[in-house]
C-alpha atoms as a PDB file:
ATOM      1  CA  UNK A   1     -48.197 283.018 -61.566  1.00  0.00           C
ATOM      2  CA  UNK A   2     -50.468 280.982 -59.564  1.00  0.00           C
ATOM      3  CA  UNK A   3     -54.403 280.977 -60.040  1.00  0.00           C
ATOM      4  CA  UNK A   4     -57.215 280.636 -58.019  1.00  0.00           C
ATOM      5  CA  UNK A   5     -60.909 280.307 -58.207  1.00  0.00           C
ATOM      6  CA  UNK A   6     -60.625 284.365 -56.660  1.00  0.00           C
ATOM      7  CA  UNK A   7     -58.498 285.754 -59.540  1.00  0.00           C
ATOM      8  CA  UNK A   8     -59.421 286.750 -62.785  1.00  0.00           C
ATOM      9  CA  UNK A   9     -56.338 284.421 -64.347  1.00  0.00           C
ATOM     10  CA  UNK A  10     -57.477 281.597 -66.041  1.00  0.00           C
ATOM     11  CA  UNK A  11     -54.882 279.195 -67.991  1.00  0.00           C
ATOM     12  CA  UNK A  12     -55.793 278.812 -71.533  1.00  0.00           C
ATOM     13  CA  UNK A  13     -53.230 277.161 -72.581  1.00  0.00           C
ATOM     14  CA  UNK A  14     -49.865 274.731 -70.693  1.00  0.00           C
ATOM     15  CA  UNK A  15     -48.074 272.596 -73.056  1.00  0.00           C
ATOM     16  CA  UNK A  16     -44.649 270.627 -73.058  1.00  0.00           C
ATOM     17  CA  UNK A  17     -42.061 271.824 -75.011  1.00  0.00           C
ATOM     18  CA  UNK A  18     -39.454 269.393 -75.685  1.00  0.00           C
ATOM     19  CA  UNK A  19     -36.643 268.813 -78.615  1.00  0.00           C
ATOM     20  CA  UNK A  20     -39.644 267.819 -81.516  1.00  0.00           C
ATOM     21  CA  UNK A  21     -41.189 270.637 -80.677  1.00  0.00           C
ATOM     22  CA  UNK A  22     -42.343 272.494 -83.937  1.00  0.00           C
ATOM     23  CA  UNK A  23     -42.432 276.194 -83.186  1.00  0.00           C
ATOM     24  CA  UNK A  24     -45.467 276.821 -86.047  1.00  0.00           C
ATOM     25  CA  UNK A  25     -47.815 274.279 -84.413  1.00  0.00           C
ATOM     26  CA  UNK A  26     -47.229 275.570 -81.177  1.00  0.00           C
ATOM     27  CA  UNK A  27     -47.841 279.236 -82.453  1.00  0.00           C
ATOM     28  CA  UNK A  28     -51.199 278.099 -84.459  1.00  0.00           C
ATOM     29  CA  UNK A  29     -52.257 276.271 -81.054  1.00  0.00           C
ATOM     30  CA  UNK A  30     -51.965 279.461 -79.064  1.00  0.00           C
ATOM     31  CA  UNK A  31     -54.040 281.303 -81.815  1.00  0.00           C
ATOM     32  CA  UNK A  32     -56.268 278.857 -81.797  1.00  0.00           C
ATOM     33  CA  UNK A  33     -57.066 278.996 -77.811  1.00  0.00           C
ATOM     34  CA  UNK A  34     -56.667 283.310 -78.280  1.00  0.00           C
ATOM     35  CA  UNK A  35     -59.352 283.802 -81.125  1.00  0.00           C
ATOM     36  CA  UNK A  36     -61.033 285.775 -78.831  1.00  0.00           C
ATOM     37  CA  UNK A  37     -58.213 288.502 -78.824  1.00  0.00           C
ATOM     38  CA  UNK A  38     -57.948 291.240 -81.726  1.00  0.00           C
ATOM     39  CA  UNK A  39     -56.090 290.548 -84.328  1.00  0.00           C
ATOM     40  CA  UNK A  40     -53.088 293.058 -83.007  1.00  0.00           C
ATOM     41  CA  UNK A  41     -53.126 292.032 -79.172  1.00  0.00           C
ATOM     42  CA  UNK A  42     -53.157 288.239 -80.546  1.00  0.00           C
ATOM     43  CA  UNK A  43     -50.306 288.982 -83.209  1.00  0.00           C
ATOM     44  CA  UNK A  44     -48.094 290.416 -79.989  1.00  0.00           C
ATOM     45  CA  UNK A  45     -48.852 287.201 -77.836  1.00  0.00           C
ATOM     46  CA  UNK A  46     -47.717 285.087 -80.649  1.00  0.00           C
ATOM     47  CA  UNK A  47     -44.048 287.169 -81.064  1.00  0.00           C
ATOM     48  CA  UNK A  48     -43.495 286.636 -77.480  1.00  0.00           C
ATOM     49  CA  UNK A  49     -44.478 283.020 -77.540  1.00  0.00           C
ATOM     50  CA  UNK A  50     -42.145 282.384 -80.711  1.00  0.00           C
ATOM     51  CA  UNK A  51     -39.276 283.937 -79.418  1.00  0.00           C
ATOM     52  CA  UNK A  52     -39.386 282.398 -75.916  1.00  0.00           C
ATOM     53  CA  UNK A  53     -40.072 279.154 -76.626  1.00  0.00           C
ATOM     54  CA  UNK A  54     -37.319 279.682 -79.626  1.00  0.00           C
ATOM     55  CA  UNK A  55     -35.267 280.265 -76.752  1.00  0.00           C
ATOM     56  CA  UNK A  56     -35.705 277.022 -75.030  1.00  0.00           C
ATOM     57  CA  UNK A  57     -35.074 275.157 -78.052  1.00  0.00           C
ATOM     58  CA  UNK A  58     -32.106 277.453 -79.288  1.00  0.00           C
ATOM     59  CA  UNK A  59     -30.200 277.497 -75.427  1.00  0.00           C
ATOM     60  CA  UNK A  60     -30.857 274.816 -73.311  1.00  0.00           C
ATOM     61  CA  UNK A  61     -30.279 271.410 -73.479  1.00  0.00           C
ATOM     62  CA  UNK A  62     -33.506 270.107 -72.168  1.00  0.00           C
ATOM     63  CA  UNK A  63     -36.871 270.723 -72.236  1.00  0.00           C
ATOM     64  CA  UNK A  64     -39.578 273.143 -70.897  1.00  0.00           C
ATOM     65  CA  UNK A  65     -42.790 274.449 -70.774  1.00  0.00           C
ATOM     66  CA  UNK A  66     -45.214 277.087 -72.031  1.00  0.00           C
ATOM     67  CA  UNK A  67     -48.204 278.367 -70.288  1.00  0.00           C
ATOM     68  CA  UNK A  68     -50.928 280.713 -71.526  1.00  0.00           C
ATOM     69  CA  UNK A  69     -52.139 282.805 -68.770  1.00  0.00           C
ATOM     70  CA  UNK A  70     -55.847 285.488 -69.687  1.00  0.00           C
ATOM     71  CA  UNK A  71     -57.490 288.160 -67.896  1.00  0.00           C
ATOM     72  CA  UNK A  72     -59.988 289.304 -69.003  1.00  0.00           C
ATOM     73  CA  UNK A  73     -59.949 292.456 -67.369  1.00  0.00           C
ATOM     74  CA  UNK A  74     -57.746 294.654 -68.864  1.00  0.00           C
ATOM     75  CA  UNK A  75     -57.490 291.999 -71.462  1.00  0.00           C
ATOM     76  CA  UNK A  76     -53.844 290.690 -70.644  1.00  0.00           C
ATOM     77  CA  UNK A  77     -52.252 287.739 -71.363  1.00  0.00           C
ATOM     78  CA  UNK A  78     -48.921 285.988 -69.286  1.00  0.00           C
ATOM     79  CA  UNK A  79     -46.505 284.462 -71.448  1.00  0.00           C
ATOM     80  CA  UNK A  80     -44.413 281.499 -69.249  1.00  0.00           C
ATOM     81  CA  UNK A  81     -41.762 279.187 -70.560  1.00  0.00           C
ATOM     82  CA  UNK A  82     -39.908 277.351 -68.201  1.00  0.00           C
ATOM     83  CA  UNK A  83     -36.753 275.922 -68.856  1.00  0.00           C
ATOM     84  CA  UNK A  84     -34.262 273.487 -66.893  1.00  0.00           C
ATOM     85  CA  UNK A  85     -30.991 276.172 -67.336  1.00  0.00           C
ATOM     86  CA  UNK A  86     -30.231 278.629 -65.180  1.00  0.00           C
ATOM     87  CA  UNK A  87     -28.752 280.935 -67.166  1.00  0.00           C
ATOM     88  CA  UNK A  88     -30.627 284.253 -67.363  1.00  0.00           C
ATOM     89  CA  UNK A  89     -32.338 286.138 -70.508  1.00  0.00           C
ATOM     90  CA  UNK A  90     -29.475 288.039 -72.542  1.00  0.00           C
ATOM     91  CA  UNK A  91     -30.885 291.585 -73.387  1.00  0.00           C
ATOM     92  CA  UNK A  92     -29.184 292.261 -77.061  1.00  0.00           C
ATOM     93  CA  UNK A  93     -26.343 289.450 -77.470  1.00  0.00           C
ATOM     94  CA  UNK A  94     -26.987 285.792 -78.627  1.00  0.00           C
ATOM     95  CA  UNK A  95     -23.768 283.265 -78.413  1.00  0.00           C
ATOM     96  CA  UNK A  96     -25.262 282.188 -81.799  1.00  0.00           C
ATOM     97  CA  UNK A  97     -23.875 284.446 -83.823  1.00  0.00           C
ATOM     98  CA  UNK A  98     -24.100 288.451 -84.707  1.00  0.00           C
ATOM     99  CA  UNK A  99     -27.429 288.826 -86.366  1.00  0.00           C
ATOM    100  CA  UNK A 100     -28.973 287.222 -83.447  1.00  0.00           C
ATOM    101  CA  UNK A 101     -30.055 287.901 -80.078  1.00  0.00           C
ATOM    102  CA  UNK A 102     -32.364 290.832 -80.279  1.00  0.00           C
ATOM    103  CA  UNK A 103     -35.623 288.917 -79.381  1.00  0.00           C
ATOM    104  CA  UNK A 104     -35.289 290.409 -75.600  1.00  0.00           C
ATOM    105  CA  UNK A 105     -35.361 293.599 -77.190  1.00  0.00           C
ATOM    106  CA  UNK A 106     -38.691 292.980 -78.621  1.00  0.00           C
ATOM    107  CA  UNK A 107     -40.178 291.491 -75.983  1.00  0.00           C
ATOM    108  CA  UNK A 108     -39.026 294.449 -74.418  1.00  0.00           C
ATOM    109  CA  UNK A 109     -40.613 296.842 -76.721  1.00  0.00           C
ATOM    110  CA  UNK A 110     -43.759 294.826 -77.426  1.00  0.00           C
ATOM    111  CA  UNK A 111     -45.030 294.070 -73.495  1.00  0.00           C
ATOM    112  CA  UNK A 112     -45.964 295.411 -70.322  1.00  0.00           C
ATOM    113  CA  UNK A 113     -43.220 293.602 -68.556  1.00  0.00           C
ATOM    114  CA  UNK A 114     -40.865 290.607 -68.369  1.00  0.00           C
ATOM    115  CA  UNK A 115     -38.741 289.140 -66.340  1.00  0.00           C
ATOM    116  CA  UNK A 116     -37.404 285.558 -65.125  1.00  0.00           C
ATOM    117  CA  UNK A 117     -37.941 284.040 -61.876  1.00  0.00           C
ATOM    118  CA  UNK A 118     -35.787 280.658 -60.265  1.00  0.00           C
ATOM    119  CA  UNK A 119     -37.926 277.383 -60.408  1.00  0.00           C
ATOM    120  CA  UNK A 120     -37.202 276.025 -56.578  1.00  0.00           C
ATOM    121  CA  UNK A 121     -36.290 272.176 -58.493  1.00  0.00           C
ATOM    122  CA  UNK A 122     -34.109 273.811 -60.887  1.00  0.00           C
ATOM    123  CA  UNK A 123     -33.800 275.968 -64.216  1.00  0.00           C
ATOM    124  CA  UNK A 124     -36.374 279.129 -64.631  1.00  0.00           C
ATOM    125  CA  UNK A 125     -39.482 281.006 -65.624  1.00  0.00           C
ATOM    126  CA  UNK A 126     -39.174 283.359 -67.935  1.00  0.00           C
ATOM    127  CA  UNK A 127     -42.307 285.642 -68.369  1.00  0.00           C
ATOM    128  CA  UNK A 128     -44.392 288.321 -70.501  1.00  0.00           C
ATOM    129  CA  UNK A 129     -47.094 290.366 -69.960  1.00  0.00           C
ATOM    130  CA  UNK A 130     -48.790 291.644 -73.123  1.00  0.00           C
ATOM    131  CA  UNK A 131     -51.445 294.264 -72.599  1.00  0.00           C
ATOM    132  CA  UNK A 132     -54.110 294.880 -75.453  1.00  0.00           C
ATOM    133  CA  UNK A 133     -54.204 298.720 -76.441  1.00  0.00           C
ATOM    134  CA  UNK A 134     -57.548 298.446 -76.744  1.00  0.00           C
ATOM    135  CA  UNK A 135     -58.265 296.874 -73.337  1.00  0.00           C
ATOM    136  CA  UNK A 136     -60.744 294.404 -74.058  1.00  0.00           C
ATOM    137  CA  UNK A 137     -61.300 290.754 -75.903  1.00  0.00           C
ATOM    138  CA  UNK A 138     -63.606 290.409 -78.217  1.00  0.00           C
ATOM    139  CA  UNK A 139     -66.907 288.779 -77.951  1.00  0.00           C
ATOM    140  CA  UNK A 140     -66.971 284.929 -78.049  1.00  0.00           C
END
């Protein structure tokens, strides 16, 4: 997702993620930059984050990236993580064993959509879009 001075995107958030990554500072990070969200709408963002950034850590070899994408309108947050493999999300199956590999299915349950998209140098984006129920932030 690209922004512009003529959208309503702004990036809150666009960090590296590489094999030191710690998955609890990164989530505490993004709560930190969301406090404006309610407390279930923020909760959501933060599943989505651990899981897909869990994913870069847990199946590729290299590293990545996470961006933090807010509109205000609508109060809806992107979720990116880019990663160098090319290798697509697995709905409901991890190669790591039997009682993994169901974090697709909550991302699946818990946003608006998802999906991954080809990076032209290489690897992919995969992406969220987690809608508040109550359709607004709170005030800052």
């Amino acid at each position: 997702m690209t922004t512009t001075g003529e959208t309503f995107w702004s990036v809150v958030m666009d960090l590296p993620i590489d094999r030191n990554t710690s998955v609890p500072v990164v989530r505490s990070r993004v709560h930190e930059a969301l406090r404006e969200l309610d407390e279930d709408h923020c909760y959501d963002v933060l599943l989505v984050v651990t899981e897909l950034v869990s994913n870069v850590l847990d199946h590729t070899a290299g590293d990545g990236r996470l961006r933090i994408l807010l509109n205000r309108i609508g109060c809806q947050v992107v979720v990116e993580v880019d990663d160098c493999s090319a290798q697509q999300p697995v709905y409901g199956r991890s190669r790591l064993g039997g009682n993994r590999g169901r974090g697709m299915v909550m991302i699946d349950n818990i946003t608006h959509a998802w999906g991954a998209r080809p990076l032209a140098q290489g690897g992919k984006t995969v992406y969220a879009l987690v809608w508040s129920a109550e359709g607004e932030t709170r005030p800052a």
